[in-house]
PDB file of N, CA and C in Angstrom:
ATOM      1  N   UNK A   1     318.813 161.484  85.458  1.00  0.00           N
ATOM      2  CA  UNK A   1     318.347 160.197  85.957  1.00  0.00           C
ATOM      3  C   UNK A   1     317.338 160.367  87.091  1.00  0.00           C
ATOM      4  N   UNK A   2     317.699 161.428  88.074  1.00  0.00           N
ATOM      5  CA  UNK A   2     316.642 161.459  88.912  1.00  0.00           C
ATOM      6  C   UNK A   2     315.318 161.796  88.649  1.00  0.00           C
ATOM      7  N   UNK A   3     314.762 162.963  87.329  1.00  0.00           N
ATOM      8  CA  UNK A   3     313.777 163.264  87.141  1.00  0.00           C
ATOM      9  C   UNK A   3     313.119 162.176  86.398  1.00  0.00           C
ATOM     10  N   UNK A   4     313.760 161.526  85.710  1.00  0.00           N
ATOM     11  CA  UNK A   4     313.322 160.050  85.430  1.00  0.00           C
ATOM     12  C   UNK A   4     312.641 159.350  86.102  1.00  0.00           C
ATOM     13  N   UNK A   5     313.199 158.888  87.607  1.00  0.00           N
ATOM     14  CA  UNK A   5     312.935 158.296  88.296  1.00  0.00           C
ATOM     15  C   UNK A   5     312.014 158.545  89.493  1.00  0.00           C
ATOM     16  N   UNK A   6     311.455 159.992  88.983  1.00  0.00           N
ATOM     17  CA  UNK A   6     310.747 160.579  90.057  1.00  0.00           C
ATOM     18  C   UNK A   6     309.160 160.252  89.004  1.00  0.00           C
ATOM     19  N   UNK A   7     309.279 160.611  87.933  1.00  0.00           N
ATOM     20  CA  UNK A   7     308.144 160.553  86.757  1.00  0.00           C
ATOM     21  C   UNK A   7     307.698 158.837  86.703  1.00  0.00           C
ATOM     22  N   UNK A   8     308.622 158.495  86.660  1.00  0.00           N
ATOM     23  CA  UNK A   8     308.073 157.146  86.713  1.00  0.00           C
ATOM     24  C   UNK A   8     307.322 156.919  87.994  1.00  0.00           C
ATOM     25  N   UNK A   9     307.818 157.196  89.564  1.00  0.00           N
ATOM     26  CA  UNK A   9     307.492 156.995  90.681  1.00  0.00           C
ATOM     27  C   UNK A   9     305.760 157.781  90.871  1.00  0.00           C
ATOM     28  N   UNK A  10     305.952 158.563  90.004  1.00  0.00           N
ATOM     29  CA  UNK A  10     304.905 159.222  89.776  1.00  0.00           C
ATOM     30  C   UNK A  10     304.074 158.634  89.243  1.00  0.00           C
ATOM     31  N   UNK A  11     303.686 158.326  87.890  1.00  0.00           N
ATOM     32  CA  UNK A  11     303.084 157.613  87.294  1.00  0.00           C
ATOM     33  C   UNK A  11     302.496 156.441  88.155  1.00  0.00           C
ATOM     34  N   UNK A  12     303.504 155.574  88.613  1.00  0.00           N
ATOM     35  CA  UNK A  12     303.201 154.138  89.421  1.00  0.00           C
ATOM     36  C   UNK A  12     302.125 154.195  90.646  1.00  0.00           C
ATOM     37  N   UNK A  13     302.721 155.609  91.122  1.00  0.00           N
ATOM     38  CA  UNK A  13     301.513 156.162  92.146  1.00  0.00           C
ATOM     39  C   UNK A  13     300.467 156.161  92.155  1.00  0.00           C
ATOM     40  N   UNK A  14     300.157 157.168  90.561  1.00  0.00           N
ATOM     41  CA  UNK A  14     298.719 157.435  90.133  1.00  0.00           C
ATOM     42  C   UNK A  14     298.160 156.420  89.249  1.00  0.00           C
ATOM     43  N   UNK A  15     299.067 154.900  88.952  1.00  0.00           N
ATOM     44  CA  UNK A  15     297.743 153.844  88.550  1.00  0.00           C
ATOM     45  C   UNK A  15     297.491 152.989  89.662  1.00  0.00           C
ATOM     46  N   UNK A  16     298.407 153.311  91.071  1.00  0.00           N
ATOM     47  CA  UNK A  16     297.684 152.751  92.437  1.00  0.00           C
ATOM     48  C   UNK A  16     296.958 153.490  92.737  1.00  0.00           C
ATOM     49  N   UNK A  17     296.963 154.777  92.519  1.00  0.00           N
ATOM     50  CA  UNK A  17     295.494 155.607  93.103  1.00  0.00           C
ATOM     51  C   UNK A  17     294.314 155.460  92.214  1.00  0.00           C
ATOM     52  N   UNK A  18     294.638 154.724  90.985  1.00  0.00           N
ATOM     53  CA  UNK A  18     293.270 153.934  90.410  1.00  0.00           C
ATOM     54  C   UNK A  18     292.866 153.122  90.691  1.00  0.00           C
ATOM     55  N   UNK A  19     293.976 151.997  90.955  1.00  0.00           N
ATOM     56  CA  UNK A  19     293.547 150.798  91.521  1.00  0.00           C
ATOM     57  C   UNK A  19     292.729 150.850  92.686  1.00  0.00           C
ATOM     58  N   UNK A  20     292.684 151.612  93.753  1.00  0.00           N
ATOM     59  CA  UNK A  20     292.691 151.508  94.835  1.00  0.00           C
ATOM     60  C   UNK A  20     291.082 152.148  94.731  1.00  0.00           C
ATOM     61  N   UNK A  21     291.191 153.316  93.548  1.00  0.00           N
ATOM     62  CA  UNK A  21     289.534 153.881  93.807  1.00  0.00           C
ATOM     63  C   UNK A  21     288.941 152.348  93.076  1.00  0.00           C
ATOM     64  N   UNK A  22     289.533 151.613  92.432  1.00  0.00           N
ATOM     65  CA  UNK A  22     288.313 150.771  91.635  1.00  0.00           C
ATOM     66  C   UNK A  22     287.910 149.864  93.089  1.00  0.00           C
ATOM     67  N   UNK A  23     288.486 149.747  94.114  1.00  0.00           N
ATOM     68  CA  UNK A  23     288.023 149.261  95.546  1.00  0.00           C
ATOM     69  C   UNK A  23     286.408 149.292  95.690  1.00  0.00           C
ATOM     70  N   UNK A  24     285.720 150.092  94.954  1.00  0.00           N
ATOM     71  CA  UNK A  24     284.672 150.760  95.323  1.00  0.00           C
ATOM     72  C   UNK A  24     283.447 149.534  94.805  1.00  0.00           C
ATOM     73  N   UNK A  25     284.193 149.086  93.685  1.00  0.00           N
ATOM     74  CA  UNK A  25     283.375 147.849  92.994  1.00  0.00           C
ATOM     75  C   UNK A  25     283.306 146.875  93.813  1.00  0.00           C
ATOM     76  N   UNK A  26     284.044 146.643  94.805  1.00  0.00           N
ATOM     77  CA  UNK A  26     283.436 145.488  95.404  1.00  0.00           C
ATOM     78  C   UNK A  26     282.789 145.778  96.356  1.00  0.00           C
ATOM     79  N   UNK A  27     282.274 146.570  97.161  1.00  0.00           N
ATOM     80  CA  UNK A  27     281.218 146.691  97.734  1.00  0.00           C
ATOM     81  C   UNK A  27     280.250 146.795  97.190  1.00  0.00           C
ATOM     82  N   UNK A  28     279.983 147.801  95.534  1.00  0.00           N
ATOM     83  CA  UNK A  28     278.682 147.516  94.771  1.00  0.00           C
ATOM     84  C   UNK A  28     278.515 145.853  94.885  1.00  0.00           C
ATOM     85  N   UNK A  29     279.621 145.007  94.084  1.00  0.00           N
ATOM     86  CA  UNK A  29     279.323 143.497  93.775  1.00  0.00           C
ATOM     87  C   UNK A  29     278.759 142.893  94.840  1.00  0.00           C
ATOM     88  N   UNK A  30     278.806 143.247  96.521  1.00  0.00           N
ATOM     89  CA  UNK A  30     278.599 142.059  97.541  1.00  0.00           C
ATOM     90  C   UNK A  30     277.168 143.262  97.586  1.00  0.00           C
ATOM     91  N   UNK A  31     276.811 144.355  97.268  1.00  0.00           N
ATOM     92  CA  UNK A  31     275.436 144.760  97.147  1.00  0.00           C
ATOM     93  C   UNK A  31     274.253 144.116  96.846  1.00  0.00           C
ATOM     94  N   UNK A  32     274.863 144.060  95.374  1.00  0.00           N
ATOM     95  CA  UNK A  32     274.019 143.520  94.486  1.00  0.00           C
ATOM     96  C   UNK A  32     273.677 142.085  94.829  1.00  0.00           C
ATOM     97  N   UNK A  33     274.552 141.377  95.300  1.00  0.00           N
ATOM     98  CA  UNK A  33     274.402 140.312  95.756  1.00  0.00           C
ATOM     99  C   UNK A  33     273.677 139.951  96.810  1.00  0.00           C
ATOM    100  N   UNK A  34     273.768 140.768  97.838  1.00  0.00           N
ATOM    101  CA  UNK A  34     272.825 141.008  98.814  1.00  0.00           C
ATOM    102  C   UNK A  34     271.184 141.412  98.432  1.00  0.00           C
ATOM    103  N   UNK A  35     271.424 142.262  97.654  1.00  0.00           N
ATOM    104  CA  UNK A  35     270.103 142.747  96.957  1.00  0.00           C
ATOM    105  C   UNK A  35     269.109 141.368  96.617  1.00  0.00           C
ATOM    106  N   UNK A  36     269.610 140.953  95.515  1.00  0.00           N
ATOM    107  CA  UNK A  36     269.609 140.152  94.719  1.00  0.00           C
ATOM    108  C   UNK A  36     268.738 138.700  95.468  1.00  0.00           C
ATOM    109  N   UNK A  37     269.746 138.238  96.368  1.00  0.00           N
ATOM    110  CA  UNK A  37     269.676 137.196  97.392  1.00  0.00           C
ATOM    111  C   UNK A  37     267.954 137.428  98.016  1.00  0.00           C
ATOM    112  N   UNK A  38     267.977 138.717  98.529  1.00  0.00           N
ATOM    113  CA  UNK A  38     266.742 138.948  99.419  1.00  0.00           C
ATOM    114  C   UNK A  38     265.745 138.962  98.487  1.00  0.00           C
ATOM    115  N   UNK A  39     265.729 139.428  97.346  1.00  0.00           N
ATOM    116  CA  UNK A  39     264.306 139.173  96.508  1.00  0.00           C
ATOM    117  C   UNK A  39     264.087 137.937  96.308  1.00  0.00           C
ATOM    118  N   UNK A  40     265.238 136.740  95.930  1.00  0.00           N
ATOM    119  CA  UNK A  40     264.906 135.589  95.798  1.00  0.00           C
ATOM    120  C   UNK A  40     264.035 135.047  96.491  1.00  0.00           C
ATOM    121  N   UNK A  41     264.446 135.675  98.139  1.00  0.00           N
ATOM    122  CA  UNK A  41     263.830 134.786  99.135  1.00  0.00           C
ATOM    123  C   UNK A  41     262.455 135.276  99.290  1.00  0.00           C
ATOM    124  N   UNK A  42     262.516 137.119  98.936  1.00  0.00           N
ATOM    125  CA  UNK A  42     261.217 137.245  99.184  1.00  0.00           C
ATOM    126  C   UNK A  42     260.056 136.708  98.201  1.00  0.00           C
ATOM    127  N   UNK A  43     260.453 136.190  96.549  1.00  0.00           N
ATOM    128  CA  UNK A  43     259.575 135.790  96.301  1.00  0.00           C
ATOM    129  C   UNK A  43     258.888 134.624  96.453  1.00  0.00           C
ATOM    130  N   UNK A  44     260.131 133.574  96.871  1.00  0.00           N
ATOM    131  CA  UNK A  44     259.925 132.497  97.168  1.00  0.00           C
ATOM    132  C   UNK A  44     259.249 132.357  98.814  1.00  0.00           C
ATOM    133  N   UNK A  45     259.069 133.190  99.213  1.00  0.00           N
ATOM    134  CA  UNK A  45     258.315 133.264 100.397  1.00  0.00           C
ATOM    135  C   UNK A  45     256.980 133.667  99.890  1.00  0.00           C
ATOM    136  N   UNK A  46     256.424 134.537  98.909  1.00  0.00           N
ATOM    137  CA  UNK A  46     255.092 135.460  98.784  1.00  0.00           C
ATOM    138  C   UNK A  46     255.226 135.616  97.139  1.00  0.00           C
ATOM    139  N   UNK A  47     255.043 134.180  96.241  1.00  0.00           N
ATOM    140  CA  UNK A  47     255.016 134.221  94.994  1.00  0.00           C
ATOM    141  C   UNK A  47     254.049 135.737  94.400  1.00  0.00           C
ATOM    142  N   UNK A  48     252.849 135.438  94.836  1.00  0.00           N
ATOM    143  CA  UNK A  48     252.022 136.882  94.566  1.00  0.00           C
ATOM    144  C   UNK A  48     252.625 138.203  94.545  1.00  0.00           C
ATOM    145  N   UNK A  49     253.690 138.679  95.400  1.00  0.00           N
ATOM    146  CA  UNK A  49     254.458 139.686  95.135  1.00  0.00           C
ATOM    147  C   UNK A  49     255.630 140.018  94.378  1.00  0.00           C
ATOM    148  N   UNK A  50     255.505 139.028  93.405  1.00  0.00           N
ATOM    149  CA  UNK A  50     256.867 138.846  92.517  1.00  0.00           C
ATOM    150  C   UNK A  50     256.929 140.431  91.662  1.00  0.00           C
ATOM    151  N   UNK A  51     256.301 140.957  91.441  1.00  0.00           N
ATOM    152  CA  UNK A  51     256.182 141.822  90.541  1.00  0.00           C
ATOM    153  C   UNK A  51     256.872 143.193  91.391  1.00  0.00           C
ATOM    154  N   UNK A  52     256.130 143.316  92.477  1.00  0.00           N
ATOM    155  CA  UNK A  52     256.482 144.827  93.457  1.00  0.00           C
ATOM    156  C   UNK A  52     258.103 144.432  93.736  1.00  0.00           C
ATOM    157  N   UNK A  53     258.569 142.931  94.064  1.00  0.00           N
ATOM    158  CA  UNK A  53     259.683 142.688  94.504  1.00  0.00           C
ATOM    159  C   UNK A  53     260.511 142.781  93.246  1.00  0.00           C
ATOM    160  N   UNK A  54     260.558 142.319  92.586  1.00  0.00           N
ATOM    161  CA  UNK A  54     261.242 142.597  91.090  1.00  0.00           C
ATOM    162  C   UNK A  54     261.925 144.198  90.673  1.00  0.00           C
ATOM    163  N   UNK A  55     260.369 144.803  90.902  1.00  0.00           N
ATOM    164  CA  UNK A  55     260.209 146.382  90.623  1.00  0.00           C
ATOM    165  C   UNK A  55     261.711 147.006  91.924  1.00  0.00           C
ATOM    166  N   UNK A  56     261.369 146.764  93.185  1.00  0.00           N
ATOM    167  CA  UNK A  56     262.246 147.043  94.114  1.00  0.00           C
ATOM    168  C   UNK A  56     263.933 147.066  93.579  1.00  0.00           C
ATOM    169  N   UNK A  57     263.698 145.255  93.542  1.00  0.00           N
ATOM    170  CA  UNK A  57     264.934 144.967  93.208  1.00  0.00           C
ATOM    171  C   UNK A  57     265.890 145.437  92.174  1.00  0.00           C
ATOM    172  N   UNK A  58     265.104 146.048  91.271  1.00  0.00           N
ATOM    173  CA  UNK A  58     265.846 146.562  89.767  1.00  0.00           C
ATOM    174  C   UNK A  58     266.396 148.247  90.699  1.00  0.00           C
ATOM    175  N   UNK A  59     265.916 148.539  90.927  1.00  0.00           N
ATOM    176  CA  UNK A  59     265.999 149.555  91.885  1.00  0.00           C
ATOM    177  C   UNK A  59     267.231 150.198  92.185  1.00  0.00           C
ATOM    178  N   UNK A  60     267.512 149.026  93.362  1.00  0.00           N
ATOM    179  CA  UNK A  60     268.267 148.648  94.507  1.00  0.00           C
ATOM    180  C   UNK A  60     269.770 148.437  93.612  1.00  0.00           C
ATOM    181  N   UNK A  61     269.526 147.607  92.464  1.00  0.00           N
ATOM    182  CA  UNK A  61     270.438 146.653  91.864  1.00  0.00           C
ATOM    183  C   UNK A  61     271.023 148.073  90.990  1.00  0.00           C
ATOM    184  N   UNK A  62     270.079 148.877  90.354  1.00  0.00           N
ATOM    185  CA  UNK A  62     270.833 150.248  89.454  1.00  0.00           C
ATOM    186  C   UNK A  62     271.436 150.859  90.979  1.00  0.00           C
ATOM    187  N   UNK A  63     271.485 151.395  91.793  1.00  0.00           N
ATOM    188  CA  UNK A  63     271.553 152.248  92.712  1.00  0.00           C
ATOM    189  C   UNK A  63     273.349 151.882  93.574  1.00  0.00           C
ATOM    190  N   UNK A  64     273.097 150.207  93.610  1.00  0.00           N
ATOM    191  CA  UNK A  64     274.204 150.045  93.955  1.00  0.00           C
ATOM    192  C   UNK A  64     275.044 149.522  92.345  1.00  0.00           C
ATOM    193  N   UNK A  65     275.027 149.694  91.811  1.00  0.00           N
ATOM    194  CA  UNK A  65     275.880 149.857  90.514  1.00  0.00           C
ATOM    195  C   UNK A  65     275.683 150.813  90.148  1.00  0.00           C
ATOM    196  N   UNK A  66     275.691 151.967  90.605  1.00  0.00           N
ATOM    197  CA  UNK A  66     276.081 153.473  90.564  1.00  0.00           C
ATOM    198  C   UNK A  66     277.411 153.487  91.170  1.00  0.00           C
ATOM    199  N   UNK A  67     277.404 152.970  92.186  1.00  0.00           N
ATOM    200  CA  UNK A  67     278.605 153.126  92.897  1.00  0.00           C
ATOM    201  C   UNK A  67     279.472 152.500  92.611  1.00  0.00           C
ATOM    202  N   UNK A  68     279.645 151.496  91.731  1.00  0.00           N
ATOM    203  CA  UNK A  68     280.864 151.108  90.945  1.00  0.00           C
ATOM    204  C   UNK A  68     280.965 152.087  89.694  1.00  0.00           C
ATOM    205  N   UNK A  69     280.550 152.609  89.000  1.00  0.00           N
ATOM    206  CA  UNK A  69     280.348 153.816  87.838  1.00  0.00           C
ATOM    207  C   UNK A  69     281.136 155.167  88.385  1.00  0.00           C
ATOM    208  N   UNK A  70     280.853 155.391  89.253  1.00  0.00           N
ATOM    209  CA  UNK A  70     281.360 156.512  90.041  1.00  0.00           C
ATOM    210  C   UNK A  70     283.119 155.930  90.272  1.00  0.00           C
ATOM    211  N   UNK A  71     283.359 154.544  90.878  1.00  0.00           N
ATOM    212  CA  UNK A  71     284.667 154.690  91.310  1.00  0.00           C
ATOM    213  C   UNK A  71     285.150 154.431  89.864  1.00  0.00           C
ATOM    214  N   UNK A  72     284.767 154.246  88.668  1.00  0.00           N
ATOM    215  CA  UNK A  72     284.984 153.537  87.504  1.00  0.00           C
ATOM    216  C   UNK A  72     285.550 154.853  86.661  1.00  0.00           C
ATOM    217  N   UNK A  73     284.903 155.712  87.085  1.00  0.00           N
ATOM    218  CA  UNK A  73     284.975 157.484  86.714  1.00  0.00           C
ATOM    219  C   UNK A  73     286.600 157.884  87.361  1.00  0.00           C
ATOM    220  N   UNK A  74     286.277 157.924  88.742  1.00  0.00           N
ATOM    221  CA  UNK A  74     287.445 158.137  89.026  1.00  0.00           C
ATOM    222  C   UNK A  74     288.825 157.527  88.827  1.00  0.00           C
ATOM    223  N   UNK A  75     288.558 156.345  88.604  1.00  0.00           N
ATOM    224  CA  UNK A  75     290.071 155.414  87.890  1.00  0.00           C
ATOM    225  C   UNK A  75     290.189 156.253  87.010  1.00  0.00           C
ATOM    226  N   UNK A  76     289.524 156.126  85.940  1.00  0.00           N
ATOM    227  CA  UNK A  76     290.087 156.666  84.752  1.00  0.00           C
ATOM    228  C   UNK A  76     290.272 158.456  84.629  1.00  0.00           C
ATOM    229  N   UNK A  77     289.692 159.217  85.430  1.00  0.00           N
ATOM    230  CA  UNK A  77     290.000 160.221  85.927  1.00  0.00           C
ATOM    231  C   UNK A  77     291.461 160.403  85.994  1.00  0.00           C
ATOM    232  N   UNK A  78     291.672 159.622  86.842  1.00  0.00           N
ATOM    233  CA  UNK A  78     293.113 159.221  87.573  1.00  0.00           C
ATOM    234  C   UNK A  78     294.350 159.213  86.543  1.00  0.00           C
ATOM    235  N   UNK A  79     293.891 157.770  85.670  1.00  0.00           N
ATOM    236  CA  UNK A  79     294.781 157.549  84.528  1.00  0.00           C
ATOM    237  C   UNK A  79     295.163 158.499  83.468  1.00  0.00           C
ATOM    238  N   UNK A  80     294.102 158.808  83.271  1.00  0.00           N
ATOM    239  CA  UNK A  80     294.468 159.749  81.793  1.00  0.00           C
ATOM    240  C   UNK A  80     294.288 161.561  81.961  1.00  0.00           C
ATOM    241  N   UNK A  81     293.614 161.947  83.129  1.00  0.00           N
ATOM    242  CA  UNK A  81     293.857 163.379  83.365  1.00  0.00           C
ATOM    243  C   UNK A  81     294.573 163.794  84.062  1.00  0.00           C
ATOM    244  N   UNK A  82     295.329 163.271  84.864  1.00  0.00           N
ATOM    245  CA  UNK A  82     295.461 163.325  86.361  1.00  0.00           C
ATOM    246  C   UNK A  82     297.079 163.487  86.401  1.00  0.00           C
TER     247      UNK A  82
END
């Protein structure tokens, strides 16, 4: 019964140590959002630069959704090798 109850305790551990790396996504999400936000304004401030700001923004927007990919890696890292 105890090794039972240690495997399970185990297990429960390591899909909170997934949960906890997927943490990582919400700082990409309020990124992107941030990102996102500032091109709006910059185009709507300097229509003529819509294009360089766009270009930026795609950028910015892959770069911080890397960093949800990465903690997205490690969840499942977690789950199924680990």
């Amino acid at each position: 019964m105890e090794l039972e109850a240690a495997v399970a305790i185990a297990e429960g551990l390591k899909l909170l140590g997934a949960g906890l790396a997927m943490t990582g996504a919400i700082g990409a999400g309020a990124g992107v959002g941030i990102v996102v936000g500032g091109a709006v304004q910059g185009i709507a401030r300097n229509p003529d630069a819509a294009g360089t700001i766009t270009g930026n923004m795609i950028l910015g927007v892959a770069l911080a959704e890397a960093v949800a990919i990465y903690a997205l890696v490690v969840a499942l890292i977690l789950i199924f090798v680990a």
